[in-house]
Protein backbone atom coordinates (compact mmCIF):
# COMPACT_ATOMS: atom_id res chain seq x y z
CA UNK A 1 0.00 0.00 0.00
CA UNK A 2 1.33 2.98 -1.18
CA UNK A 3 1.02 6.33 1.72
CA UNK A 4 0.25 9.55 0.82
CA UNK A 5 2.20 12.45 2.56
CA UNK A 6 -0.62 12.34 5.40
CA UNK A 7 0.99 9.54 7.25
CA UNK A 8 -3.08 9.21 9.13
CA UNK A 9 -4.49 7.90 5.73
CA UNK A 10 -3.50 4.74 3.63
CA UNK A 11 -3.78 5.12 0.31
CA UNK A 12 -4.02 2.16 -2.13
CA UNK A 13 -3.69 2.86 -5.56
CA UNK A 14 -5.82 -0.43 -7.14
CA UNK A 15 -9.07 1.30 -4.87
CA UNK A 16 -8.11 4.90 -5.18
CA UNK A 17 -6.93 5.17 -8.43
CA UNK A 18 -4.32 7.14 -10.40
CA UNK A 19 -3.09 10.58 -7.86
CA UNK A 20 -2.55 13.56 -9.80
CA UNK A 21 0.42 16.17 -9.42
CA UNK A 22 -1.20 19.66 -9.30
CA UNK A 23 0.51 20.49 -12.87
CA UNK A 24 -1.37 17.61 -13.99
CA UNK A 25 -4.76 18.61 -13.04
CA UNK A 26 -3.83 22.04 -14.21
CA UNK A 27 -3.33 20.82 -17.37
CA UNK A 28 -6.17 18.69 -17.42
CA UNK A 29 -8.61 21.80 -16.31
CA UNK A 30 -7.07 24.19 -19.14
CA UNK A 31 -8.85 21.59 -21.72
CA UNK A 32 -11.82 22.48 -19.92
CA UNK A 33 -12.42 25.84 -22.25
CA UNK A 34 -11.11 23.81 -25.67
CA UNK A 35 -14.38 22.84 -26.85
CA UNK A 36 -13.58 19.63 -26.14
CA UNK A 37 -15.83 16.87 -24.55
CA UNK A 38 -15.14 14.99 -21.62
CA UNK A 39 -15.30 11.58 -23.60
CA UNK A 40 -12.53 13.42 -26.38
CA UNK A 41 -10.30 14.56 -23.02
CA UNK A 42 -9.91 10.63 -21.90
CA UNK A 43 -7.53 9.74 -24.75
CA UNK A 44 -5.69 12.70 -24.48
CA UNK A 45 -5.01 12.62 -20.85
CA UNK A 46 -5.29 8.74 -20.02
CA UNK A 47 -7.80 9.99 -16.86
CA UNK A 48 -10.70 8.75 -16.21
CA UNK A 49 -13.96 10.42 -17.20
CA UNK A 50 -14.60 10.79 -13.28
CA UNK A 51 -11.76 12.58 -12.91
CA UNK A 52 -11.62 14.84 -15.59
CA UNK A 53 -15.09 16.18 -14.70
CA UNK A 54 -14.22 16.55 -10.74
CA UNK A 55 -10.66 18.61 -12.05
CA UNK A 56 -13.19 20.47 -14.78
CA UNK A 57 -16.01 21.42 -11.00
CA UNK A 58 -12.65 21.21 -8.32
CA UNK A 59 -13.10 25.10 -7.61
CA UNK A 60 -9.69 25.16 -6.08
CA UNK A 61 -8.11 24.97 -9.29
CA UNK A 62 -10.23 28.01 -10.69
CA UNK A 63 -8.30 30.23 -8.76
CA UNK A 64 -4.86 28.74 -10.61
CA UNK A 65 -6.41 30.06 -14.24
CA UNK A 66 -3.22 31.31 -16.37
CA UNK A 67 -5.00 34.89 -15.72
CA UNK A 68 -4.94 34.27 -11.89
CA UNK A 69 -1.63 32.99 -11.89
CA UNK A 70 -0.37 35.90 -14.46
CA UNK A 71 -1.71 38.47 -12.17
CA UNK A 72 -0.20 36.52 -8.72
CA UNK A 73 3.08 36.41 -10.63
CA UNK A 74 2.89 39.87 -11.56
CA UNK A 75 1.88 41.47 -7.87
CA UNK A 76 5.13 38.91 -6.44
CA UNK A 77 7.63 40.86 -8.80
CA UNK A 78 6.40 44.06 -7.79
CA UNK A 79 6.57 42.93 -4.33
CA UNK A 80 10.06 41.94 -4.59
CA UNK A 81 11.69 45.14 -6.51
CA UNK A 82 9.20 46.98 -3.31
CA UNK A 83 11.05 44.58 -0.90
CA UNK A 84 14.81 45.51 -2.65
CA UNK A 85 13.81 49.19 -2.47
CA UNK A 86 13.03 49.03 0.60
CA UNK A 87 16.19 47.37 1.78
CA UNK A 88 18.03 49.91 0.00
CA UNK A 89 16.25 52.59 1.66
CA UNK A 90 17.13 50.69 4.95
CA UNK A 91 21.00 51.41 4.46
CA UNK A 92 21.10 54.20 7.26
CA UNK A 93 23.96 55.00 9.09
CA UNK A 94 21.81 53.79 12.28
CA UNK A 95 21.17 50.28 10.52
CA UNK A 96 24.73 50.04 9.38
CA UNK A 97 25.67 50.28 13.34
CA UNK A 98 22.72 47.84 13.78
CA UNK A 99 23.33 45.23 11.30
CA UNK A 100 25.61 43.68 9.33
CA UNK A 101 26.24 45.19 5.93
CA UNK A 102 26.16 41.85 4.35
CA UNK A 103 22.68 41.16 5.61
CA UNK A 104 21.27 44.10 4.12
CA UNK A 105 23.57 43.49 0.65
CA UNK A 106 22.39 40.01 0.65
CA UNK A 107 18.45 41.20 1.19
CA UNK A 108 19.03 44.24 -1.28
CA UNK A 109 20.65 41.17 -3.97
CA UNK A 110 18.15 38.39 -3.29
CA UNK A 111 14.74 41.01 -3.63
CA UNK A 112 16.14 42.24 -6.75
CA UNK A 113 17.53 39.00 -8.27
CA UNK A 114 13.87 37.45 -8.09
CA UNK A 115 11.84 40.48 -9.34
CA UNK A 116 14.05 39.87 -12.40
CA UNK A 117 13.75 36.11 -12.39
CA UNK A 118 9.83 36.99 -12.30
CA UNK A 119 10.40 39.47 -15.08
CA UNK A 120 12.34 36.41 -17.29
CA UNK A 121 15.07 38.64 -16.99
CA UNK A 122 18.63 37.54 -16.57
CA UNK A 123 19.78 37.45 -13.71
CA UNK A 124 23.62 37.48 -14.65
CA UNK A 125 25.36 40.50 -14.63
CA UNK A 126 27.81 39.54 -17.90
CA UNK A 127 28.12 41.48 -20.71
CA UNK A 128 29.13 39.80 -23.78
CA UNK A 129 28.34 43.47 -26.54
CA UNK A 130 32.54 43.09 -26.61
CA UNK A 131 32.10 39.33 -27.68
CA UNK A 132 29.43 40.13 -30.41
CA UNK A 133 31.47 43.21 -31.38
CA UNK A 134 34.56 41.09 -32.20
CA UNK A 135 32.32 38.55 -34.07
CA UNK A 136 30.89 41.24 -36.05
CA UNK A 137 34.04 42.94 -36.89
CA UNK A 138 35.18 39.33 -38.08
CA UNK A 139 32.43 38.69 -40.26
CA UNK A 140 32.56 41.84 -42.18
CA UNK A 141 35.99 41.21 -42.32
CA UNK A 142 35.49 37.40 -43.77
CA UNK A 143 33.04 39.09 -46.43
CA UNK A 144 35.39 41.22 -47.64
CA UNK A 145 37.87 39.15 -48.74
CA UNK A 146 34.94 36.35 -50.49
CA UNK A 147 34.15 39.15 -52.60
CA UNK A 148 37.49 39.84 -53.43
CA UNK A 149 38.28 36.55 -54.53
CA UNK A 150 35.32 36.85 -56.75
């Protein structure tokens, strides 16, 4: 018998059935608004017809619709650049006597870092305009002589 992560219940999956990750159901539910039946969803997903319609009525995964979860991800990056601002703004000379530099640094770095991660930004500082520069330079140099051997 396999357990779930609730140690109180057993959970045996010949009686209970396949469990579902919550990425699963989530992408079982966005078939919900694809014109697509319930009997044309079983192929697709391999879930029963059961479960497709309890994902399609579960009302806890309404509030993970791509629009809900754009807008969550959204109000998190604006948090964290708000969070980074404000640990910037923390940088007194009274909090530098209070705490350490490096905790404010690190706070300041992390905040930052994840409003760009949130943004798809990178999050490496590296410039590589020098690298493209030289490749460029080296291609127009390359062309040049083809059409001189021409």
């Amino acid at each position: 018998m396999e357990q779930d992560e609730n140690p109180s219940k057993s959970y045996d999956k010949k009686v209970h059935g396949k469990r579902y990750s919550i990425a699963e159901k989530l992408a079982i539910r966005s078939l919900k608004d694809s014109n697509l039946s319930v009997q044309d969803v079983v192929p697709l997903t391999h879930a029963n017809r059961n479960t497709i319609t309890r994902i399609w009525n579960d009302p806890e995964l309404e509030d993970l619709s791509p629009q809900v979860v754009s807008k969550t991800k959204d109000g998190m990056k604006g948090l964290f650049y708000k969070r980074g601002l404000q640990g910037l703004l923390a940088m007194t000379p009274q909090k530098f006597a209070e705490s350490s530099l490096l905790q404010i640094a690190t706070t300041v770095g992390i905040m930052t870092e994840k409003g760009r991660l949130m943004d798809g930004l990178s999050t490496s500082n590296e410039s590589h305009r020098s690298v493209i520069e030289h490749i460029s330079t080296s291609v127009s140099k390359l062309d040049s002589q083809l059409e001189a051997l021409e």
